[in-house]
Protein backbone atom coordinates (compact mmCIF):
# COMPACT_ATOMS: atom_id res chain seq x y z
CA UNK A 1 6.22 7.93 2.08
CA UNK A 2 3.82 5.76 0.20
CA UNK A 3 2.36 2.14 1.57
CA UNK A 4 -1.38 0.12 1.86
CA UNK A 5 -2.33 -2.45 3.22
CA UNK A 6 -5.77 -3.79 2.34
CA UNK A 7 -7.68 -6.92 3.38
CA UNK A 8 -10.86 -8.93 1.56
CA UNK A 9 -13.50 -8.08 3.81
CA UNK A 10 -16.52 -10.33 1.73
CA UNK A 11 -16.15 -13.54 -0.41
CA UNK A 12 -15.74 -12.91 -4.31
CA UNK A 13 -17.40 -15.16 -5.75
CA UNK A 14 -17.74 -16.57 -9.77
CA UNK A 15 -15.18 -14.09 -10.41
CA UNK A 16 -14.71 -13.05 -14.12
CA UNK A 17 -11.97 -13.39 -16.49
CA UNK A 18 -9.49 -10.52 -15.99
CA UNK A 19 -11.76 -9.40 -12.93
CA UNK A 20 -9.86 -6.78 -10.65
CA UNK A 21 -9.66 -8.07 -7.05
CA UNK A 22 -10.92 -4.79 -5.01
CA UNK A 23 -9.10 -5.14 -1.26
CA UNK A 24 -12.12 -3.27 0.04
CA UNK A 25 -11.14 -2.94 4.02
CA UNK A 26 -7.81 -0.70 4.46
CA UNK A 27 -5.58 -0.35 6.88
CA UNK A 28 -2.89 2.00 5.60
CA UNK A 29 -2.93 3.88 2.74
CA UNK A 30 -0.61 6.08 3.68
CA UNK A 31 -0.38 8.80 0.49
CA UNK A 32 -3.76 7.65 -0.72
CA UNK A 33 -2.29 5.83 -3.91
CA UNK A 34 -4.78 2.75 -3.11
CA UNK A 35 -8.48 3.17 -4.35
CA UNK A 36 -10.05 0.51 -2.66
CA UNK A 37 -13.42 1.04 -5.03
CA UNK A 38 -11.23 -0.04 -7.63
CA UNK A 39 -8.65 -2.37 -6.77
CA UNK A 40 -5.96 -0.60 -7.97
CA UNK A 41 -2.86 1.26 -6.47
CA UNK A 42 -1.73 4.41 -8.92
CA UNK A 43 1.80 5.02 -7.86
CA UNK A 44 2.43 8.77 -6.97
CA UNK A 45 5.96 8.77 -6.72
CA UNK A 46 8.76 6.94 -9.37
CA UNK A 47 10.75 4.66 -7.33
CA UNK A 48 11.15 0.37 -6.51
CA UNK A 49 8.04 -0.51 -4.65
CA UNK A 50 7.03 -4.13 -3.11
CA UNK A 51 3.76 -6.30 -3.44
CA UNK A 52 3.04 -8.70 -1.41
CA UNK A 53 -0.39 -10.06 -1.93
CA UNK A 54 -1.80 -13.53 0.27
CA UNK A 55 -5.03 -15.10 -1.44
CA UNK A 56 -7.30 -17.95 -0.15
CA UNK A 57 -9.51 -19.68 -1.97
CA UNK A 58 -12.81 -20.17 -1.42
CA UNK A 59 -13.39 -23.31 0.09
CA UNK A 60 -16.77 -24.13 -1.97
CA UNK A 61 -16.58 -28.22 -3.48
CA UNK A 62 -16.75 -27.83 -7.49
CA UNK A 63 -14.92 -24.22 -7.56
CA UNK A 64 -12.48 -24.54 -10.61
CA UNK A 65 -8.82 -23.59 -9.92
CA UNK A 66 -7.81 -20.60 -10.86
CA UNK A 67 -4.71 -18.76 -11.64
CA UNK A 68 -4.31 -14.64 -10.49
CA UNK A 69 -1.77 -11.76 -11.58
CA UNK A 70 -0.44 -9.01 -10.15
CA UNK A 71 -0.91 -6.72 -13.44
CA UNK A 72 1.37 -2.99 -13.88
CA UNK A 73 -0.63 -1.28 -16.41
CA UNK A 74 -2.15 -4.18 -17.76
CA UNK A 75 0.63 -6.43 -18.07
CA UNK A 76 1.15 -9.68 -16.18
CA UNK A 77 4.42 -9.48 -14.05
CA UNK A 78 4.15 -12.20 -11.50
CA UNK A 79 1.24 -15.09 -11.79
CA UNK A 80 -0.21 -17.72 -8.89
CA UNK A 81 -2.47 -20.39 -8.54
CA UNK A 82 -5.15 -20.97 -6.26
CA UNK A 83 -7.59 -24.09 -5.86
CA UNK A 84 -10.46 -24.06 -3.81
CA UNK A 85 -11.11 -27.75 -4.06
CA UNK A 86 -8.41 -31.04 -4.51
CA UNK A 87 -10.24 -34.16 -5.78
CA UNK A 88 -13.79 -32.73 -5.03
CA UNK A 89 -13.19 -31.89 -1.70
CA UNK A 90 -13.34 -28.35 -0.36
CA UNK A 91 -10.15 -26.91 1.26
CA UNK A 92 -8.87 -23.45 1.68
CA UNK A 93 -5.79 -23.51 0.16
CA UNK A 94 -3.44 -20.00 0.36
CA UNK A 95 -1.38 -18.62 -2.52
CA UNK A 96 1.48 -16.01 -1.88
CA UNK A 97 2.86 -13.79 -4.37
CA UNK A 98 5.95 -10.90 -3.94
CA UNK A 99 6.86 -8.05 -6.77
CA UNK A 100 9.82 -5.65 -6.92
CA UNK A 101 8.88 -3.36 -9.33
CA UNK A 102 10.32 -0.20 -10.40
CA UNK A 103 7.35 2.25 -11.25
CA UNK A 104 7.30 6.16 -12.91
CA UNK A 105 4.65 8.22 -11.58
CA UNK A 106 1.32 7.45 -12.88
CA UNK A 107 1.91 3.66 -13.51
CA UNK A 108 -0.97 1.30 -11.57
CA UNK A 109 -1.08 -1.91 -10.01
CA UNK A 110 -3.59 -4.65 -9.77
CA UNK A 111 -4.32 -8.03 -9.11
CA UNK A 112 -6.65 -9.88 -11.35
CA UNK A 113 -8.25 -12.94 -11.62
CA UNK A 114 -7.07 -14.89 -15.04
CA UNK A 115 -9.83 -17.74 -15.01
CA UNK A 116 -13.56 -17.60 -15.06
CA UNK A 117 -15.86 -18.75 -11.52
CA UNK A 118 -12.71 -18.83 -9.34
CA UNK A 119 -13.85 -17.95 -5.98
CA UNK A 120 -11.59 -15.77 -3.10
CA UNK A 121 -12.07 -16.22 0.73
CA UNK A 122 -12.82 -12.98 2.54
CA UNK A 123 -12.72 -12.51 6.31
CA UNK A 124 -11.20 -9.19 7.75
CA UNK A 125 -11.08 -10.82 11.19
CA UNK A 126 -9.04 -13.40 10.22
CA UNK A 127 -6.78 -11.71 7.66
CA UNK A 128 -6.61 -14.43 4.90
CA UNK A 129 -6.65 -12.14 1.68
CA UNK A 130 -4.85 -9.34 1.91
CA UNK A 131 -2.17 -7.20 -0.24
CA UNK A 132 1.04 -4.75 1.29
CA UNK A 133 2.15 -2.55 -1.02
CA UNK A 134 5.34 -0.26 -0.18
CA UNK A 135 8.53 2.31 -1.37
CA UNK A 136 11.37 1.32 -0.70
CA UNK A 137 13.37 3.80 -1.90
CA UNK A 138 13.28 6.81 -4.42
């Protein structure tokens, strides 16, 4: 069995282009595919495999909007948008994403950050940014 779930335990903040968002407090990570250091789930087994990943933005007034990916091996295959401000006012607006991907051993999964200064809430206690990752079948 293979699964994670990971949460974003500290704000990011002026985030990078193509910056890796690195779930840093897990749950699960049952078959230790997830390296939290790194952001980035290595998939141990071939098989169809879900994402779900929840961002909020950081609710900081003149934060750009920003778009994110969830990245296999590099490649974009499912985008969102998250905007941490609407008209100059802050708000913490939430972005959901969902993949069903079919991966071969060795493939990796990320979620990056496609714009420059976005900004992501982190809170473990309230579980606002957070990514599940599971098999569901071989």
């Amino acid at each position: 069995m293979v699964a994670f779930f990971a949460t974003l335990t500290s704000h990011a903040v002026h985030e990078t282009t193509n910056q890796v968002v690195a779930f840093d407090m897990v749950q699960t990570n049952i078959g230790q595919a997830y390296d939290a250091n790194a952001g980035r789930f290595t998939c141990p087994l071939g098989g169809v495999y879900v994402i779900a990943v929840t961002l909020q933005a950081l609710a900081v007034t003149g934060t750009p909007p920003t778009g994110y990916a969830i990245m296999r091996n590099g490649v974009p295959v499912a985008k969102f948008y998250l905007d941490g401000t609407t008209e100059g006012v802050a708000n913490y607006e939430t972005s959901s994403q969902t993949a069903v991907l079919e991966l071969v051993r060795g493939d990796t999964v990320t979620v990056v950050n496609r714009h420059a200064d976005g900004g992501l809430h982190g809170d473990h206690y309230r579980l606002c940014t957070t990514i599940v990752f599971a098999i569901l079948c071989l």
